[in-house]
C-alpha atoms as a PDB file:
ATOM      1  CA  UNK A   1    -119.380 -55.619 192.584  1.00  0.00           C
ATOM      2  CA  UNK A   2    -115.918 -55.902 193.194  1.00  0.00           C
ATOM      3  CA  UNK A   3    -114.069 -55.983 196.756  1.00  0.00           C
ATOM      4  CA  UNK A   4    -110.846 -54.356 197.923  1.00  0.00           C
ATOM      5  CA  UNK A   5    -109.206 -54.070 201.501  1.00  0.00           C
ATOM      6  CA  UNK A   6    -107.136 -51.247 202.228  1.00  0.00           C
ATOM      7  CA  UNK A   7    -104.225 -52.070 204.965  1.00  0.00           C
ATOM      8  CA  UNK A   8    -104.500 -48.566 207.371  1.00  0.00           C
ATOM      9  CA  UNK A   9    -100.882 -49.083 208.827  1.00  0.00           C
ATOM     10  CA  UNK A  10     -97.904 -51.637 208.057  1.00  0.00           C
ATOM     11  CA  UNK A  11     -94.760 -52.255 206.732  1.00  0.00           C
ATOM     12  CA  UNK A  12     -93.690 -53.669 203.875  1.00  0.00           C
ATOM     13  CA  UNK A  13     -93.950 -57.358 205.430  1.00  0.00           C
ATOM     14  CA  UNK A  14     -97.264 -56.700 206.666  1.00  0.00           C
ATOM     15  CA  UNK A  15     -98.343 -55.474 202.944  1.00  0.00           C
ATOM     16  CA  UNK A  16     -96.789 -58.950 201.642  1.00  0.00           C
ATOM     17  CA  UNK A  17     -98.247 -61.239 204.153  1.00  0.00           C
ATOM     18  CA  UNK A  18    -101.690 -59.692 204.472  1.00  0.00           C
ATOM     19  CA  UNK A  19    -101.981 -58.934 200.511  1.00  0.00           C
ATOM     20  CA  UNK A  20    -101.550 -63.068 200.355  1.00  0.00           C
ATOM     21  CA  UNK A  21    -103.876 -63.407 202.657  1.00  0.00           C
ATOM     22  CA  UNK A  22    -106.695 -61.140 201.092  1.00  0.00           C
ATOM     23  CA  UNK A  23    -106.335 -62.936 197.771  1.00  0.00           C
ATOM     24  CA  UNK A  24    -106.770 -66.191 199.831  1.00  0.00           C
ATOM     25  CA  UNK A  25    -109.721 -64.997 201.245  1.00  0.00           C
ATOM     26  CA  UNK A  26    -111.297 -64.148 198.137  1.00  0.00           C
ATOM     27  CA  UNK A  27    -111.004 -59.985 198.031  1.00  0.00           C
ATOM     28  CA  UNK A  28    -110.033 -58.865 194.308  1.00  0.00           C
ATOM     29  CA  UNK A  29    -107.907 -55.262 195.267  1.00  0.00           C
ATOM     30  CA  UNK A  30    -105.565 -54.452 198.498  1.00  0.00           C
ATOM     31  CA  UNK A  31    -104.558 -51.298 198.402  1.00  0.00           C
ATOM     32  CA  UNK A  32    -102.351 -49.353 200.747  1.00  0.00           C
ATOM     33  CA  UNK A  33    -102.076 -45.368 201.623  1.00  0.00           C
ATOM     34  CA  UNK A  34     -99.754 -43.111 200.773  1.00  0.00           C
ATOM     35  CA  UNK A  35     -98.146 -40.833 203.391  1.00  0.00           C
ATOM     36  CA  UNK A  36     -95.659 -37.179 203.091  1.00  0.00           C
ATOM     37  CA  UNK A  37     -93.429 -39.155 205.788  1.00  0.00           C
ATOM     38  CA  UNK A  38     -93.675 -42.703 206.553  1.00  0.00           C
ATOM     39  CA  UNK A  39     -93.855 -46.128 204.855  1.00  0.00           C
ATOM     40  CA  UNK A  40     -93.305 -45.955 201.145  1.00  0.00           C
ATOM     41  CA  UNK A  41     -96.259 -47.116 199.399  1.00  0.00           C
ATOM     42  CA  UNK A  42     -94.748 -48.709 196.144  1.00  0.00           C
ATOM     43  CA  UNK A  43     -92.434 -50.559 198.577  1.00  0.00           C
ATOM     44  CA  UNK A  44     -95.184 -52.101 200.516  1.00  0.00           C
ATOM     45  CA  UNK A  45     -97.147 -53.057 197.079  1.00  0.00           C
ATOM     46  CA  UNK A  46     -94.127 -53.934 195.268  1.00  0.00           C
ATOM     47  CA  UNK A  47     -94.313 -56.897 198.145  1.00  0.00           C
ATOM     48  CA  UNK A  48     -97.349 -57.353 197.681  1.00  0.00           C
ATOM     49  CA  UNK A  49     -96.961 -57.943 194.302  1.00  0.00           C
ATOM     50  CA  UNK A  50     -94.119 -61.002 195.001  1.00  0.00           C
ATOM     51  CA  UNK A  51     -96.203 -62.640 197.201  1.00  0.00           C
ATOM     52  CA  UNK A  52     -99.894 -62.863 195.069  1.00  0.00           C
ATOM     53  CA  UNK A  53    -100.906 -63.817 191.620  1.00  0.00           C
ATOM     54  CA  UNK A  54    -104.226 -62.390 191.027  1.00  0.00           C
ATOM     55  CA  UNK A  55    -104.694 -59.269 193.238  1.00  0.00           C
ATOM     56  CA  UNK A  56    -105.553 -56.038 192.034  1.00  0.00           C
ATOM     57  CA  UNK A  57    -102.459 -53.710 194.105  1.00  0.00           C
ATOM     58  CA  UNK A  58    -103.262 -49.864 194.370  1.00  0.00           C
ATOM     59  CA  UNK A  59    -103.156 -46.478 196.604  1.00  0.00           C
ATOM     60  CA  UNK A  60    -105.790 -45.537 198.587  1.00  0.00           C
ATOM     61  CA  UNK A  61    -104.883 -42.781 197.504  1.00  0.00           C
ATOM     62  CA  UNK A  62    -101.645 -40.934 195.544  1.00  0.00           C
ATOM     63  CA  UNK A  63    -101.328 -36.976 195.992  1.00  0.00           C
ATOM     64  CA  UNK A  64    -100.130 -36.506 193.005  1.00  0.00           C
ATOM     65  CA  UNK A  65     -99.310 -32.851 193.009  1.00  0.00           C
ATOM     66  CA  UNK A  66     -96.347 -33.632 195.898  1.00  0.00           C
ATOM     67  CA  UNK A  67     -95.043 -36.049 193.068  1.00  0.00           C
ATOM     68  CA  UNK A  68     -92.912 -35.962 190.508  1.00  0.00           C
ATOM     69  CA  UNK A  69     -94.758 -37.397 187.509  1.00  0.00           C
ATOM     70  CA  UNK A  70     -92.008 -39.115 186.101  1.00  0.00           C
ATOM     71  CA  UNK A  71     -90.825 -40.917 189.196  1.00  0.00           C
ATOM     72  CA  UNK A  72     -94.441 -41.680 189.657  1.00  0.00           C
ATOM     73  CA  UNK A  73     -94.601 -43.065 185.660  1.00  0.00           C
ATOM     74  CA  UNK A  74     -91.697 -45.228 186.469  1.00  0.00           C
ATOM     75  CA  UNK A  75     -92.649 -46.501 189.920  1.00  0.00           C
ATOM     76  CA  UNK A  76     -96.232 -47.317 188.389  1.00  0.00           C
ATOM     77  CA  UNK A  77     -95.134 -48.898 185.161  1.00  0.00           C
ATOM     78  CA  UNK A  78     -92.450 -50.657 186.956  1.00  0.00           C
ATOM     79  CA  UNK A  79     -94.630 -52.436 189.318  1.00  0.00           C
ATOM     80  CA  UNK A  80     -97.157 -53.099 186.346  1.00  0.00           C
ATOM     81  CA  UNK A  81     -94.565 -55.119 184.788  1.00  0.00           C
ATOM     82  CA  UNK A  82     -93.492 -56.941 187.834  1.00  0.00           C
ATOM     83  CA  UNK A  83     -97.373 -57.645 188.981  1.00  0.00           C
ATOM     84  CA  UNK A  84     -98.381 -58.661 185.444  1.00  0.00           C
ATOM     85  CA  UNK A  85    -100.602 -56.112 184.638  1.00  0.00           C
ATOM     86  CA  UNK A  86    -102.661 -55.311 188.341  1.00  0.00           C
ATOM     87  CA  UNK A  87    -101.642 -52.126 189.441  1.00  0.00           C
ATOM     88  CA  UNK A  88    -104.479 -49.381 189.621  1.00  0.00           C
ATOM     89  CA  UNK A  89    -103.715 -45.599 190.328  1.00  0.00           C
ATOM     90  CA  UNK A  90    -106.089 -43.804 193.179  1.00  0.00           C
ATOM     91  CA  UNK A  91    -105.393 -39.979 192.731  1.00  0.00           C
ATOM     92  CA  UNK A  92    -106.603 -36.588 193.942  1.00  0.00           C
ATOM     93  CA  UNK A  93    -105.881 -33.451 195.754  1.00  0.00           C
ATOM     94  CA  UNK A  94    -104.634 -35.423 199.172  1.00  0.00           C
ATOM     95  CA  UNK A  95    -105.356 -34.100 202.623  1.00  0.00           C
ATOM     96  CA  UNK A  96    -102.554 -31.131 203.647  1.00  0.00           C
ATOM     97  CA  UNK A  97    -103.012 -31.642 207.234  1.00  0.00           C
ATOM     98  CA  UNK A  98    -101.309 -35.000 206.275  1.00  0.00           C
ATOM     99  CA  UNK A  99     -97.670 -33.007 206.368  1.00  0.00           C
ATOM    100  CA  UNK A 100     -98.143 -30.937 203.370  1.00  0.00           C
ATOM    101  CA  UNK A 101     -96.943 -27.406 205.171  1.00  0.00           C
ATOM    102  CA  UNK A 102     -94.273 -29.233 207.437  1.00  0.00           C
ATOM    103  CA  UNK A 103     -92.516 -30.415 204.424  1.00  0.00           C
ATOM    104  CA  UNK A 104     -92.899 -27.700 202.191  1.00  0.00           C
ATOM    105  CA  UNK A 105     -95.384 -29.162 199.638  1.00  0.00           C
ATOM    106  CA  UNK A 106     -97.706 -26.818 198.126  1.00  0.00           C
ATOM    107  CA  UNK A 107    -101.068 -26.645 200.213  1.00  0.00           C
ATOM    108  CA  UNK A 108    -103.144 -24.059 197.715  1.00  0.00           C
ATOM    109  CA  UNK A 109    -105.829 -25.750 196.747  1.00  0.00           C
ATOM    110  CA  UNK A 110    -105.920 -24.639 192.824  1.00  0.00           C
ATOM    111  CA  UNK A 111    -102.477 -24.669 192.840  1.00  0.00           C
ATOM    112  CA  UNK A 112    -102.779 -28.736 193.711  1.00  0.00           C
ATOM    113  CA  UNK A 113    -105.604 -29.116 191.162  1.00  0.00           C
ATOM    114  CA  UNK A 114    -103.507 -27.680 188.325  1.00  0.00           C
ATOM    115  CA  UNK A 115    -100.262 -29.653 189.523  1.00  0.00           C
ATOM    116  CA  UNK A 116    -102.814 -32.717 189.552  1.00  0.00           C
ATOM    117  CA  UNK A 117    -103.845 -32.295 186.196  1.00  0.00           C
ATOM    118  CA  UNK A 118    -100.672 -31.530 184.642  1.00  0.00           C
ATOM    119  CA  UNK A 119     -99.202 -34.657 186.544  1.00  0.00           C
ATOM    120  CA  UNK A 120    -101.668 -37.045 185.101  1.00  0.00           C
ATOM    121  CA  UNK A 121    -101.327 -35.200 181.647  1.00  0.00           C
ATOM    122  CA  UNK A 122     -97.460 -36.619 182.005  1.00  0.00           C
ATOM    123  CA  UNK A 123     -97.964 -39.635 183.778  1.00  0.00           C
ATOM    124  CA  UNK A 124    -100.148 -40.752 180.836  1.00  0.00           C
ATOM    125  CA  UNK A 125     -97.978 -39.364 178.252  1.00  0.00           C
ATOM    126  CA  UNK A 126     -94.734 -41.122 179.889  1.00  0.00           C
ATOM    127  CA  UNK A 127     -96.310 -44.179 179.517  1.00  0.00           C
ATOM    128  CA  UNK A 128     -97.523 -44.335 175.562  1.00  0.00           C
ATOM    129  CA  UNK A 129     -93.594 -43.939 175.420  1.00  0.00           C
ATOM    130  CA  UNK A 130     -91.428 -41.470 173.877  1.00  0.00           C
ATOM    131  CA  UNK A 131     -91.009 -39.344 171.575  1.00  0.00           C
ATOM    132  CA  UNK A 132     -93.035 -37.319 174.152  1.00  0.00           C
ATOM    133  CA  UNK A 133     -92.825 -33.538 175.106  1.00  0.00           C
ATOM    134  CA  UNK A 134     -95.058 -31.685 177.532  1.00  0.00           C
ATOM    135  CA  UNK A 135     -95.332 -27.688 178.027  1.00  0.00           C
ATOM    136  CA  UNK A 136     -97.502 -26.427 181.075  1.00  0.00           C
ATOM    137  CA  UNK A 137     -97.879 -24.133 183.746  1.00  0.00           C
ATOM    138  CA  UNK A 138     -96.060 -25.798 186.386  1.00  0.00           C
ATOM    139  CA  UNK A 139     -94.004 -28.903 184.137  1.00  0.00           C
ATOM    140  CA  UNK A 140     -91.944 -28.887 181.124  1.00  0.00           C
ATOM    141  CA  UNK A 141     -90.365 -32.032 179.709  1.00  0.00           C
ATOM    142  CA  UNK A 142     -88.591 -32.338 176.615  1.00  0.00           C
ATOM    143  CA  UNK A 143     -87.874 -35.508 174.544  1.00  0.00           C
ATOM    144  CA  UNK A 144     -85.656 -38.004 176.513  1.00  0.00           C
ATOM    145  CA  UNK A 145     -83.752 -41.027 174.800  1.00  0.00           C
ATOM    146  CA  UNK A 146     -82.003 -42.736 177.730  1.00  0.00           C
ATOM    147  CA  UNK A 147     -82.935 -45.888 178.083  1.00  0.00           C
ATOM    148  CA  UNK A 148     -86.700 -45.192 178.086  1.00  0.00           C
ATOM    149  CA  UNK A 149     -88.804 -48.057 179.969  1.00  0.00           C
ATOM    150  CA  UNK A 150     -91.514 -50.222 178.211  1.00  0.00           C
ATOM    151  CA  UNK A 151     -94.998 -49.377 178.809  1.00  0.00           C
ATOM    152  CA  UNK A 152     -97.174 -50.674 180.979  1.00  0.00           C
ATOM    153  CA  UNK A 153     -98.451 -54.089 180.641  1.00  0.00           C
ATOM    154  CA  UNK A 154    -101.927 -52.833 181.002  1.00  0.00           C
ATOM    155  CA  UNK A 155    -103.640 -51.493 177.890  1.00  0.00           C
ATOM    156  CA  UNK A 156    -104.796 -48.597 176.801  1.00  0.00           C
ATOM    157  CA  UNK A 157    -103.305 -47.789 180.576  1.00  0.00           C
ATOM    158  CA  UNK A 158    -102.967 -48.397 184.512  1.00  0.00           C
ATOM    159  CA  UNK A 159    -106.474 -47.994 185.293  1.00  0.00           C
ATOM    160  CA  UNK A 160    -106.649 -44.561 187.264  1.00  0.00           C
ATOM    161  CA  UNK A 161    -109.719 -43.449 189.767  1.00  0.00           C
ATOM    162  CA  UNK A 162    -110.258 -40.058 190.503  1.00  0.00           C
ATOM    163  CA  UNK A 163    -111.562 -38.261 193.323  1.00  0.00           C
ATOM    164  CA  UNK A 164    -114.064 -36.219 192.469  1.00  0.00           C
ATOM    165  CA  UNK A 165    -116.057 -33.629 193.725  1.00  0.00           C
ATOM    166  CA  UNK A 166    -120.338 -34.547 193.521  1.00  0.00           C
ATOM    167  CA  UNK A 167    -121.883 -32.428 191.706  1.00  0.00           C
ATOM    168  CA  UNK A 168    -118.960 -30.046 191.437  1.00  0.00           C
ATOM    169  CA  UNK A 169    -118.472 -29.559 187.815  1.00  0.00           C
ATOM    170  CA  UNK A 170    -114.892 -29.054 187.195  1.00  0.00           C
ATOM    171  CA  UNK A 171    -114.299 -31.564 189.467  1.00  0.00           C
ATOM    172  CA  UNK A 172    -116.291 -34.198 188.120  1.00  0.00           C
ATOM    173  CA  UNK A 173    -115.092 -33.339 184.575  1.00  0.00           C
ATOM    174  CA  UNK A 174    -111.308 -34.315 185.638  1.00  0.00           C
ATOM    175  CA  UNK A 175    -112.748 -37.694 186.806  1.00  0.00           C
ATOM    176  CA  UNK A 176    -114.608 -38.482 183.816  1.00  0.00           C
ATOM    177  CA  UNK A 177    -111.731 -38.126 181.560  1.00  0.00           C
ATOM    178  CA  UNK A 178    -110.103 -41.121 183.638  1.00  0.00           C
ATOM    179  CA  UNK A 179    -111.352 -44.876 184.377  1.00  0.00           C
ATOM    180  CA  UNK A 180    -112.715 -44.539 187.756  1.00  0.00           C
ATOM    181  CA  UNK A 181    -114.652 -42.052 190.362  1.00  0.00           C
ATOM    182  CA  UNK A 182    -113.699 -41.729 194.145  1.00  0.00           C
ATOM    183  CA  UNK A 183    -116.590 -39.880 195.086  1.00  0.00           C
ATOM    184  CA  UNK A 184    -117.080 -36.703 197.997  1.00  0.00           C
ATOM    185  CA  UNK A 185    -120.426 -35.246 198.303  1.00  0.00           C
ATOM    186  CA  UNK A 186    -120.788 -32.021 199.558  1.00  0.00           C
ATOM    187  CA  UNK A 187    -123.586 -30.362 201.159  1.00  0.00           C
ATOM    188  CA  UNK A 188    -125.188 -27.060 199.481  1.00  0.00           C
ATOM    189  CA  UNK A 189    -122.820 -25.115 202.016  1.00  0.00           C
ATOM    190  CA  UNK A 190    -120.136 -26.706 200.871  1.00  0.00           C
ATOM    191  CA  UNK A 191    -119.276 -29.332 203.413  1.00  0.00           C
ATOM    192  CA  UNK A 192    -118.567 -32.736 202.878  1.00  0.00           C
ATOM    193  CA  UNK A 193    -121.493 -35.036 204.118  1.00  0.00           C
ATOM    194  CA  UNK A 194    -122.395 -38.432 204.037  1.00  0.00           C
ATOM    195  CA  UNK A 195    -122.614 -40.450 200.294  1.00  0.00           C
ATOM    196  CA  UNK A 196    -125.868 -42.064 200.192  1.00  0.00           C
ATOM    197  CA  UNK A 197    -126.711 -44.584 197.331  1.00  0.00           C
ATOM    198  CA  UNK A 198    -128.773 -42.213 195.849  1.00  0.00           C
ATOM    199  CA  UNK A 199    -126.088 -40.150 195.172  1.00  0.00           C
ATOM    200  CA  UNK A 200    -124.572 -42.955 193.861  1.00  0.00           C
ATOM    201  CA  UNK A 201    -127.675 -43.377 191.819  1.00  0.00           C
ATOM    202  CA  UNK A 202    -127.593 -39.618 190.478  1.00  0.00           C
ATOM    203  CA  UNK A 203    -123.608 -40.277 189.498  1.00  0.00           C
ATOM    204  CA  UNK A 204    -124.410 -42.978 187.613  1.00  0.00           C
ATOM    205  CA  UNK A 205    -126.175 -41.290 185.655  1.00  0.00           C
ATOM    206  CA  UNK A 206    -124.246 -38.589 185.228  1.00  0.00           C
ATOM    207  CA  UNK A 207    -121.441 -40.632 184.340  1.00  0.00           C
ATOM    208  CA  UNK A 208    -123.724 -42.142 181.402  1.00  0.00           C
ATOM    209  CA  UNK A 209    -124.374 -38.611 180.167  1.00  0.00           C
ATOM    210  CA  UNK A 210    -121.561 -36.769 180.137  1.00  0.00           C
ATOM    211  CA  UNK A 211    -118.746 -39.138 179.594  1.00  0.00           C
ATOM    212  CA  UNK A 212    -117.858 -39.519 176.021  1.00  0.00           C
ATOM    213  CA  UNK A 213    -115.584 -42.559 176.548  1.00  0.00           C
ATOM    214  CA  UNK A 214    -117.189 -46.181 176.140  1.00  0.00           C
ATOM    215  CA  UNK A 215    -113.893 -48.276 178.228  1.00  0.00           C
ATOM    216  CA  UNK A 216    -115.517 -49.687 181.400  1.00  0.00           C
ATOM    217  CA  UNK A 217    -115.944 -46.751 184.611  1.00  0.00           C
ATOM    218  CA  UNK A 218    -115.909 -47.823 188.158  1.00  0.00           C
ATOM    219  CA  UNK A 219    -117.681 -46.047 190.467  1.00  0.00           C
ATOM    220  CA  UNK A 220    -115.933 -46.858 194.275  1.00  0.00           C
ATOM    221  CA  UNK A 221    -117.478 -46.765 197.968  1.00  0.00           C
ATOM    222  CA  UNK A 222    -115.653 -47.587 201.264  1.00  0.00           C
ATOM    223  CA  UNK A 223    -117.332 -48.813 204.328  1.00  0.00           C
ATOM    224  CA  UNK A 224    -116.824 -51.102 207.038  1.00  0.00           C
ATOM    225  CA  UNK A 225    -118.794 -54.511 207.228  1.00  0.00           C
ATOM    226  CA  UNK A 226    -119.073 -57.212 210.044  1.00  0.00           C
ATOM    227  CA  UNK A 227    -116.746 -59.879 209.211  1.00  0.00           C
ATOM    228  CA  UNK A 228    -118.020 -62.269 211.820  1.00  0.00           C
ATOM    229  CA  UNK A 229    -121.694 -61.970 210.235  1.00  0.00           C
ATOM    230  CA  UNK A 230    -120.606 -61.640 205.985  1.00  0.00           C
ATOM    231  CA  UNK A 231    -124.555 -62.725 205.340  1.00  0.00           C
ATOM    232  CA  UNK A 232    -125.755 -59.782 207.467  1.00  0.00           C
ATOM    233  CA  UNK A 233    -123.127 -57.078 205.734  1.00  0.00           C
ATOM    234  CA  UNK A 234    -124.271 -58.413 202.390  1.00  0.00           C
ATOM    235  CA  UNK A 235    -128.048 -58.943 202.864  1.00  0.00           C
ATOM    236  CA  UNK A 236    -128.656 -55.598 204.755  1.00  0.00           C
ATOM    237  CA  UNK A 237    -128.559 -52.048 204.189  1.00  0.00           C
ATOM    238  CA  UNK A 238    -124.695 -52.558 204.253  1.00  0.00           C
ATOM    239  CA  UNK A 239    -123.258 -53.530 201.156  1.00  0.00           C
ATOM    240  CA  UNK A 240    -126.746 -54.529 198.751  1.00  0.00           C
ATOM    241  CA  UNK A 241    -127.919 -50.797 198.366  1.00  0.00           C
ATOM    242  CA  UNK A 242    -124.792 -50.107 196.833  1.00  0.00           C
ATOM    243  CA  UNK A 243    -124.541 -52.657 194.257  1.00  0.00           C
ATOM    244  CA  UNK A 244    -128.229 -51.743 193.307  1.00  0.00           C
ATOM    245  CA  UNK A 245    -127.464 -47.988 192.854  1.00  0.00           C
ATOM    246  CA  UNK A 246    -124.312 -48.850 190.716  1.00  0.00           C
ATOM    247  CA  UNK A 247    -121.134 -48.984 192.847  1.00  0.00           C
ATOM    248  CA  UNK A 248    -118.607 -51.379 191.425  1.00  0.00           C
ATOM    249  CA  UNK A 249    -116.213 -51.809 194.150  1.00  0.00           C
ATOM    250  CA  UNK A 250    -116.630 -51.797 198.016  1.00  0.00           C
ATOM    251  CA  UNK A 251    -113.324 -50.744 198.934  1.00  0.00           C
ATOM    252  CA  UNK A 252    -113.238 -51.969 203.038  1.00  0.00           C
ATOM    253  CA  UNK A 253    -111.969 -49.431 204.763  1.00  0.00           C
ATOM    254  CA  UNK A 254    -110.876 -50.018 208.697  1.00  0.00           C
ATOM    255  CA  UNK A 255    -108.963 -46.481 209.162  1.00  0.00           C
ATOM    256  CA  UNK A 256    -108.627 -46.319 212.788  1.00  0.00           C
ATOM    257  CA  UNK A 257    -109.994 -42.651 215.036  1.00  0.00           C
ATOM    258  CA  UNK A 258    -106.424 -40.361 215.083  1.00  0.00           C
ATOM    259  CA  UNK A 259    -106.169 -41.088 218.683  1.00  0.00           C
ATOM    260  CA  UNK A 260    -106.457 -44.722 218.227  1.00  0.00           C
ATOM    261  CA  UNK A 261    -103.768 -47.174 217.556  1.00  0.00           C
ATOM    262  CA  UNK A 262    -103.815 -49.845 214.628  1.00  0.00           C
ATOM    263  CA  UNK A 263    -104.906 -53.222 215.472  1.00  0.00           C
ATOM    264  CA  UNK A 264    -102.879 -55.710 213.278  1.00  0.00           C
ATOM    265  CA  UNK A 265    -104.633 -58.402 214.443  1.00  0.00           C
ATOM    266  CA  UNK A 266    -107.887 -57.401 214.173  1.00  0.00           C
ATOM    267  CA  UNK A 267    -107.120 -56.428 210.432  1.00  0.00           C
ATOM    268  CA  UNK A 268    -105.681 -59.390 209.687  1.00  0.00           C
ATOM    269  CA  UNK A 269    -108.873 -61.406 211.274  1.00  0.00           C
ATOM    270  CA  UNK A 270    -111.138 -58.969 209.202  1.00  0.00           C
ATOM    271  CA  UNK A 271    -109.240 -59.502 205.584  1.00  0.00           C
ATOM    272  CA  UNK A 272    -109.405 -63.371 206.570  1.00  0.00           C
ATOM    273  CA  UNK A 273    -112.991 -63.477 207.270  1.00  0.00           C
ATOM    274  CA  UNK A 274    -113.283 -62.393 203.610  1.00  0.00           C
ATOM    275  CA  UNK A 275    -115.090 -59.895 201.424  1.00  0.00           C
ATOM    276  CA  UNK A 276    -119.703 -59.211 202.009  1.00  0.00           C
ATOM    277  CA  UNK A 277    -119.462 -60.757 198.490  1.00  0.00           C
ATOM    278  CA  UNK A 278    -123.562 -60.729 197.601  1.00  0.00           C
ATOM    279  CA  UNK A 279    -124.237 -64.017 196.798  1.00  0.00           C
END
């Protein structure tokens, strides 16, 4: 099991000082989210990045149909480069009520799955390098000499996670094809419930059957864990059920209630007190 930290709110100095911090205390990923309107993401990990050696940096998590892919190819490989090979790319549909309709972007959900695919299709394609040409629904790109960029550092690619859809089937497919699975579990009505390590358990195994690829596939929970008591969040029903069902990475997750403001200083207390590493 792996541990990452995502920062809910804060600049681009916050990012940089509390990413040091995490890798001081031991977490291997900080990861930061990405809004419509507000504080660019690749700023705040491309601080990050200048301030830490070993971190994993990432977004918790990229909309990528409100992108466009080749901006996102350059910001990604850019920051690859610059963090020596740690960046990893969270993706999926994104939550419209986020400022999707207030700015414009499209808030169809098909219409954001096939923008989604198509973006990754040319994200991935950017970065193998040219000559490359795409023709799709909704993106066309045609062979482009000027001053191409290297690839990134990371091979065969930035390591991407997925959310997917459990046990939707389309859904699913799009994360297998990819290096990682953000998981939401719906409920035979079709509402999103609770993930319970059995899940985890049952997409495990489906991951082992129907994805043909042999590269390494992380499987990713969030959760909250006492930092005062890291024994307790290990040792109990916290943290060790996970592991045992086949999670790789706890990703702590200390998003605050809409009505509630952000408590820097409890955050930064929390990524100091370190990760519920199992011991």
């Amino acid at each position: 099991m792996k541990y990452g930290f995502v920062l809910p709110y804060g600049d681009a100095r916050i990012a940089a000082d509390f990413a040091f911090e995490a890798e001081q205390a031991g977490w291997e990923g900080f990861f930061v989210w990405e809004p419509v309107w507000g504080i660019d993401a690749w700023v705040c990990l491309t601080a990050a990045a200048m301030h830490t050696q070993r971190i994993r940096l990432g977004t918790m998590l990229t909309p990528v149909s409100r992108m466009r892919p080749w901006k996102l190819a350059s910001e990604t490989a850019t920051l690859d480069h610059l963090s020596n090979g740690r960046v990893i790319l969270s993706v999926g549909l994104g939550a419209i009520d986020t400022g999707f309709a207030e700015f414009g972007e499209v808030t169809d959900r098909k219409t954001r799955a096939e923008l989604l695919d198509e973006g990754l299709d040319i994200l991935i394609g950017l970065w193998r390098g040219q000559p490359f040409n795409y023709e799709g629904k909704h993106y066309h790109v045609r062979e482009n000499n000027f001053f191409p960029p290297p690839p990134p550092v990371q091979r065969p690619r930035i390591p991407i996670w997925v959310v997917g859809a459990w046990r939707r089937d389309k859904s699913m497919a799009r994360a297998l094809r990819y290096d990682g699975l953000l998981p939401n579990v719906f409920d035979d009505d079709g509402k999103i419930r609770e993930m319970t390590p059995a899940d985890v358990r049952a997409m495990r195994d489906y991951v082992a059957t129907n994805r043909s690829a042999t590269t390494p596939y992380d499987i990713i929970v969030e959760g909250r864990t006492p930092g005062d008591n890291p024994d307790r969040a290990a040792a109990n029903s916290i943290v060790q059920p996970w592991v045992d069902a086949g999670a790789t990475w706890w990703i702590e997750a200390p998003w605050p209630a809409p009505d509630q403001p952000t408590d820097p200083d409890g955050i930064l207390r929390r990524i100091q007190q370190g990760p519920p590493r199992i011991s």
